[in-house]
PDB file of N, CA and C in Angstrom:
ATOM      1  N   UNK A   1      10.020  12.509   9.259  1.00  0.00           N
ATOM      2  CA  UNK A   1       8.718  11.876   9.199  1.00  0.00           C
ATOM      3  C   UNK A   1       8.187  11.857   7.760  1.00  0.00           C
ATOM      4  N   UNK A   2       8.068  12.981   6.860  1.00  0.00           N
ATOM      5  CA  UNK A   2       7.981  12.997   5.665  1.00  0.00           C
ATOM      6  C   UNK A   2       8.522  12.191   4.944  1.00  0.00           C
ATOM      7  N   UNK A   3      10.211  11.150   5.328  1.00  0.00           N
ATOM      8  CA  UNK A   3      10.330  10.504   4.381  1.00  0.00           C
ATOM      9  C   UNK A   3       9.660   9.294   4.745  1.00  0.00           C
ATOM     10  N   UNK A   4       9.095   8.577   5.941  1.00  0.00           N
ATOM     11  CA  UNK A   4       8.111   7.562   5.853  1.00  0.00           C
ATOM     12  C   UNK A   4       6.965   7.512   5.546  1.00  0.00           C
ATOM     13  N   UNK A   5       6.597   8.809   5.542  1.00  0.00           N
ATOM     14  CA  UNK A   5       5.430   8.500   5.167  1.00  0.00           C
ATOM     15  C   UNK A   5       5.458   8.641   3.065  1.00  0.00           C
ATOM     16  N   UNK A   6       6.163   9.097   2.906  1.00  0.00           N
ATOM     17  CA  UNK A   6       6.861   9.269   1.165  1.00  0.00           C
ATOM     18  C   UNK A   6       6.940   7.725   0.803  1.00  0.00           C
ATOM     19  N   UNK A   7       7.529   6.966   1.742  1.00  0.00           N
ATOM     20  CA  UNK A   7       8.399   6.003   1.434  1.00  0.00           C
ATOM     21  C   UNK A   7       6.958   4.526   1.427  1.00  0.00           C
ATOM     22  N   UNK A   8       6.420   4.823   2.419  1.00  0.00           N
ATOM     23  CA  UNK A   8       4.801   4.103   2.928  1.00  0.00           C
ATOM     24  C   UNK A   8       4.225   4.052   1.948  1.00  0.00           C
ATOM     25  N   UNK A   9       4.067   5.222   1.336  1.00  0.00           N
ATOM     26  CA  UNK A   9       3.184   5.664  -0.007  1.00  0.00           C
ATOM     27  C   UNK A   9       3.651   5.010  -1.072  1.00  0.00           C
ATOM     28  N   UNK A  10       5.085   5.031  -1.505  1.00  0.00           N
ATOM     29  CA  UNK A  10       5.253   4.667  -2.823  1.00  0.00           C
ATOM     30  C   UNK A  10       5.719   3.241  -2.451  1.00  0.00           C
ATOM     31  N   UNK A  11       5.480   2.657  -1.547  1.00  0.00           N
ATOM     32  CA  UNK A  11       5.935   0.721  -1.357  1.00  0.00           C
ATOM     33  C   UNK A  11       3.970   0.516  -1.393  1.00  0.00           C
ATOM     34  N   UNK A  12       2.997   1.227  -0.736  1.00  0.00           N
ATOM     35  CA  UNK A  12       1.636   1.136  -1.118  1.00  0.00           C
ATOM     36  C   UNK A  12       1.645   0.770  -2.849  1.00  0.00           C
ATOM     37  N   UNK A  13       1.663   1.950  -3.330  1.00  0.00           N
ATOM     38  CA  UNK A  13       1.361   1.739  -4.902  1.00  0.00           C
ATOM     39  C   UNK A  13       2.202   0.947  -5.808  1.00  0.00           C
ATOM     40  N   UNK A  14       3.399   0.459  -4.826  1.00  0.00           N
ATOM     41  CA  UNK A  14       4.561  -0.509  -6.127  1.00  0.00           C
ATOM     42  C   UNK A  14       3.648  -1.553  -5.705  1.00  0.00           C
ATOM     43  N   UNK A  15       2.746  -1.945  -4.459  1.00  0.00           N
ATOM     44  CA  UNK A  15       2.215  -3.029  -3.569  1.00  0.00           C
ATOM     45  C   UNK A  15       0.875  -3.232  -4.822  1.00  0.00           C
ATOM     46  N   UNK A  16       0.332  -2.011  -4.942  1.00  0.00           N
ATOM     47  CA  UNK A  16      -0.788  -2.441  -6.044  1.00  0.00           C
ATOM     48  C   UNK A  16      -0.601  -2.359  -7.325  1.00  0.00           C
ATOM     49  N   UNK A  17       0.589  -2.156  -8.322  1.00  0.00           N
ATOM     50  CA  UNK A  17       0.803  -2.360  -9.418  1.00  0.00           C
ATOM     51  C   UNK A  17       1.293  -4.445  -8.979  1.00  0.00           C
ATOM     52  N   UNK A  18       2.005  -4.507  -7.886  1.00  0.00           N
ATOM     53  CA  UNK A  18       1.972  -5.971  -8.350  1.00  0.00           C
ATOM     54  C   UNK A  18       0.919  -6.724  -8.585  1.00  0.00           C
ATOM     55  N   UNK A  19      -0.003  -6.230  -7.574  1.00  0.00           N
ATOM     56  CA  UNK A  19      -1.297  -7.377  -7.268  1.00  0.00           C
ATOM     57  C   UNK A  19      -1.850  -7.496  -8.625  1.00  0.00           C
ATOM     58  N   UNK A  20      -1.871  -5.541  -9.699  1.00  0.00           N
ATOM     59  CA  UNK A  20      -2.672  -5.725 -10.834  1.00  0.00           C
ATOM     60  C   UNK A  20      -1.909  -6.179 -11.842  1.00  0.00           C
ATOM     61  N   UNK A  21      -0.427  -6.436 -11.581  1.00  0.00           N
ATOM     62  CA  UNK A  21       0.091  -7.478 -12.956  1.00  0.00           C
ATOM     63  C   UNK A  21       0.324  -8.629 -12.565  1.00  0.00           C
ATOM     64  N   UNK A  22      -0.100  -9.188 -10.936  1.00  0.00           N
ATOM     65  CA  UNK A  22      -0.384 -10.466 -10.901  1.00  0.00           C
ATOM     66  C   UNK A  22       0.534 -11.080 -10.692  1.00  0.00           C
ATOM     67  N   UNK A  23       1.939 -10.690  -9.884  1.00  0.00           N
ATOM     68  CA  UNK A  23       3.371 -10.601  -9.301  1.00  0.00           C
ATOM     69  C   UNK A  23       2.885 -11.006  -8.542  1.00  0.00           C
ATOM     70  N   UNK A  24       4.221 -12.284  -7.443  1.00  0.00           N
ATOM     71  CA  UNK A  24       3.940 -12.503  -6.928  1.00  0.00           C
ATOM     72  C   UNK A  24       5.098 -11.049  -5.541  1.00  0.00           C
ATOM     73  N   UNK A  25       4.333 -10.866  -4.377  1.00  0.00           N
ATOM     74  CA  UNK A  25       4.674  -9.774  -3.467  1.00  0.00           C
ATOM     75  C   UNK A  25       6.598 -10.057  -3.521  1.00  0.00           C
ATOM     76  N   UNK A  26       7.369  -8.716  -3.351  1.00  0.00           N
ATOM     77  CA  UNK A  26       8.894  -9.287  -3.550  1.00  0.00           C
ATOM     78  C   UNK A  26       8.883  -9.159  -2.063  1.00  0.00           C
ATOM     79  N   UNK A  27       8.407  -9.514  -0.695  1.00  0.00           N
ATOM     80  CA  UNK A  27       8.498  -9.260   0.198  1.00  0.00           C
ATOM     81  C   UNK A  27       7.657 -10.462   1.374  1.00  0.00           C
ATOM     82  N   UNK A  28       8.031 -10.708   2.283  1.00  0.00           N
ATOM     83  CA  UNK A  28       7.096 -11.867   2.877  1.00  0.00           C
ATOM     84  C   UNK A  28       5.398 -11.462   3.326  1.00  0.00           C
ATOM     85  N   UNK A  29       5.253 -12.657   3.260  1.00  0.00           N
ATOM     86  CA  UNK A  29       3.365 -12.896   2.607  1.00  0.00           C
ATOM     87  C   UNK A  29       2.780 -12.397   3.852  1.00  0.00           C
ATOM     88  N   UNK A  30       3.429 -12.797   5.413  1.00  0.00           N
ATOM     89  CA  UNK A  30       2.718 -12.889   6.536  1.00  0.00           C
ATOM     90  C   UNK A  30       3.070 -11.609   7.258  1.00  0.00           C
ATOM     91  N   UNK A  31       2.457 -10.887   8.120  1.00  0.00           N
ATOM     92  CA  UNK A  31       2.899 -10.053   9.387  1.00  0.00           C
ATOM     93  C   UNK A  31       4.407 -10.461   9.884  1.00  0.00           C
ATOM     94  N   UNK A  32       4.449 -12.155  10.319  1.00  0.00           N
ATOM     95  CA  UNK A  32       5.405 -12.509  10.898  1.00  0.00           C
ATOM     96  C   UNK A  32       6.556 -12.153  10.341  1.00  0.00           C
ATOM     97  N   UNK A  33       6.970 -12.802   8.881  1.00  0.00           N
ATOM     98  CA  UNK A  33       7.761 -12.215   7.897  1.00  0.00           C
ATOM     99  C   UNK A  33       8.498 -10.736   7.888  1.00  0.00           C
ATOM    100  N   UNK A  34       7.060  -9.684   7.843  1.00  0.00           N
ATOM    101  CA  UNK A  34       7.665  -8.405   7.791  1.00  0.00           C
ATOM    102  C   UNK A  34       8.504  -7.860   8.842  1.00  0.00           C
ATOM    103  N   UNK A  35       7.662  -8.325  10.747  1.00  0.00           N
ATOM    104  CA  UNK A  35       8.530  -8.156  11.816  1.00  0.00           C
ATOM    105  C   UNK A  35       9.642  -8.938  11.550  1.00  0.00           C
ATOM    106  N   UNK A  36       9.971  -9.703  11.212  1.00  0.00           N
ATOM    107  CA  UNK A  36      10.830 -10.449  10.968  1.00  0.00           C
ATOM    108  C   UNK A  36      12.228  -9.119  10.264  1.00  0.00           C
ATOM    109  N   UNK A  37      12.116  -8.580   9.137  1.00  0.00           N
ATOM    110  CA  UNK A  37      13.016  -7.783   8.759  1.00  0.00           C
ATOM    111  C   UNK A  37      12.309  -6.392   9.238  1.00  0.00           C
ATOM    112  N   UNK A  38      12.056  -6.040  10.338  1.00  0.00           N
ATOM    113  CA  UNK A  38      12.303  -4.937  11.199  1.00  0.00           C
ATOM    114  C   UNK A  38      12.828  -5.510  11.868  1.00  0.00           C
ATOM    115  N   UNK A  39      12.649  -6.379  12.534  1.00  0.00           N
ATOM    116  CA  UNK A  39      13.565  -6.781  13.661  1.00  0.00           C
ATOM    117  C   UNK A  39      15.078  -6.512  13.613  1.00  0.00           C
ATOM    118  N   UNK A  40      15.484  -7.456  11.976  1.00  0.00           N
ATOM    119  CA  UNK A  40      17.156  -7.158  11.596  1.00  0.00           C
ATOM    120  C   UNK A  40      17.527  -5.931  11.223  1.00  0.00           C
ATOM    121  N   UNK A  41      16.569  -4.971  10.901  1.00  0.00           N
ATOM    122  CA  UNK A  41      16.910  -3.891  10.529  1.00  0.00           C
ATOM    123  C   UNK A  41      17.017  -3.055  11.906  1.00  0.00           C
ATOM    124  N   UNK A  42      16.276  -3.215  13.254  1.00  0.00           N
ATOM    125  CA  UNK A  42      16.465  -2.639  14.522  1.00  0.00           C
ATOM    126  C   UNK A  42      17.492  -3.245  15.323  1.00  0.00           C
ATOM    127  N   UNK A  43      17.924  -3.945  14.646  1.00  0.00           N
ATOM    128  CA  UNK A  43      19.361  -5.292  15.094  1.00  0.00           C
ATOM    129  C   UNK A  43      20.293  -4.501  14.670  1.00  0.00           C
ATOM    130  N   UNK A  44      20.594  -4.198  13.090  1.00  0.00           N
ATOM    131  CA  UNK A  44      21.831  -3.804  12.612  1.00  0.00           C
ATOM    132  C   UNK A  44      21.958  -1.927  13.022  1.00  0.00           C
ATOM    133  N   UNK A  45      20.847  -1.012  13.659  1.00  0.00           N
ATOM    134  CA  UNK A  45      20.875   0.180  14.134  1.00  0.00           C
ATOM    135  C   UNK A  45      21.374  -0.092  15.443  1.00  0.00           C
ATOM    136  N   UNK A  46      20.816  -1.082  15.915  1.00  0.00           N
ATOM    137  CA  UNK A  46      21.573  -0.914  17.560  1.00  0.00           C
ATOM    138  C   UNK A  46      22.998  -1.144  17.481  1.00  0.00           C
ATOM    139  N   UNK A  47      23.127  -2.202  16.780  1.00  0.00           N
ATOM    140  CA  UNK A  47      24.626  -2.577  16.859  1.00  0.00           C
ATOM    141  C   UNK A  47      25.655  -1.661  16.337  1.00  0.00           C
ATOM    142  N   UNK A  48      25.034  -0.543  15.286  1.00  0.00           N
ATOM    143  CA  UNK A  48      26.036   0.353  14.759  1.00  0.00           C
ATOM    144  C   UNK A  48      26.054   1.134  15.645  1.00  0.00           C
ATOM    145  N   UNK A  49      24.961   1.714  16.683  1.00  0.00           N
ATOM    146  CA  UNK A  49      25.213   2.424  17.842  1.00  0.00           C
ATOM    147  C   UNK A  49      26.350   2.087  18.934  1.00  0.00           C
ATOM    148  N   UNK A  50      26.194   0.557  18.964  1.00  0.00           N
ATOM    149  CA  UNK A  50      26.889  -0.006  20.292  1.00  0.00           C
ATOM    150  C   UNK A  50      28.703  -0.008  19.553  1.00  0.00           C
ATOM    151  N   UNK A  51      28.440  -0.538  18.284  1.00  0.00           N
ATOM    152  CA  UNK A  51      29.783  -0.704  18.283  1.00  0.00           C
ATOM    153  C   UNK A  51      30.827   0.509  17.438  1.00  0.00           C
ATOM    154  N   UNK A  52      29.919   1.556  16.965  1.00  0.00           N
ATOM    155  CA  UNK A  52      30.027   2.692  16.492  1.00  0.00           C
ATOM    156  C   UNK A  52      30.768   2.435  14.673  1.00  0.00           C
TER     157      UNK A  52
END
């Protein structure tokens, strides 16, 4: 648990050094987007389960 919430924290503050140098986000803009790569990332855990 410590490393998400470690990991939460420091994608937070890389999240507000972009906004303050005015980057555009390296990650998608919408909610949809982000489920979007959990989804493949809960895709490629199942499948390493299923297919070992």
């Amino acid at each position: 648990m410590r490393e998400v919430i470690m990991t939460t924290l420091a994608g937070f503050l890389i999240g507000v050094l972009f906004a303050k140098l005015k980057l555009p986000v390296p990650a998608p803009p919408t909610l949809a987007g982000v489920m979007g790569i959990v989804g493949l990332f809960l895709g490629y855990v199942a499948a390493a389960k299923y297919f070992g």
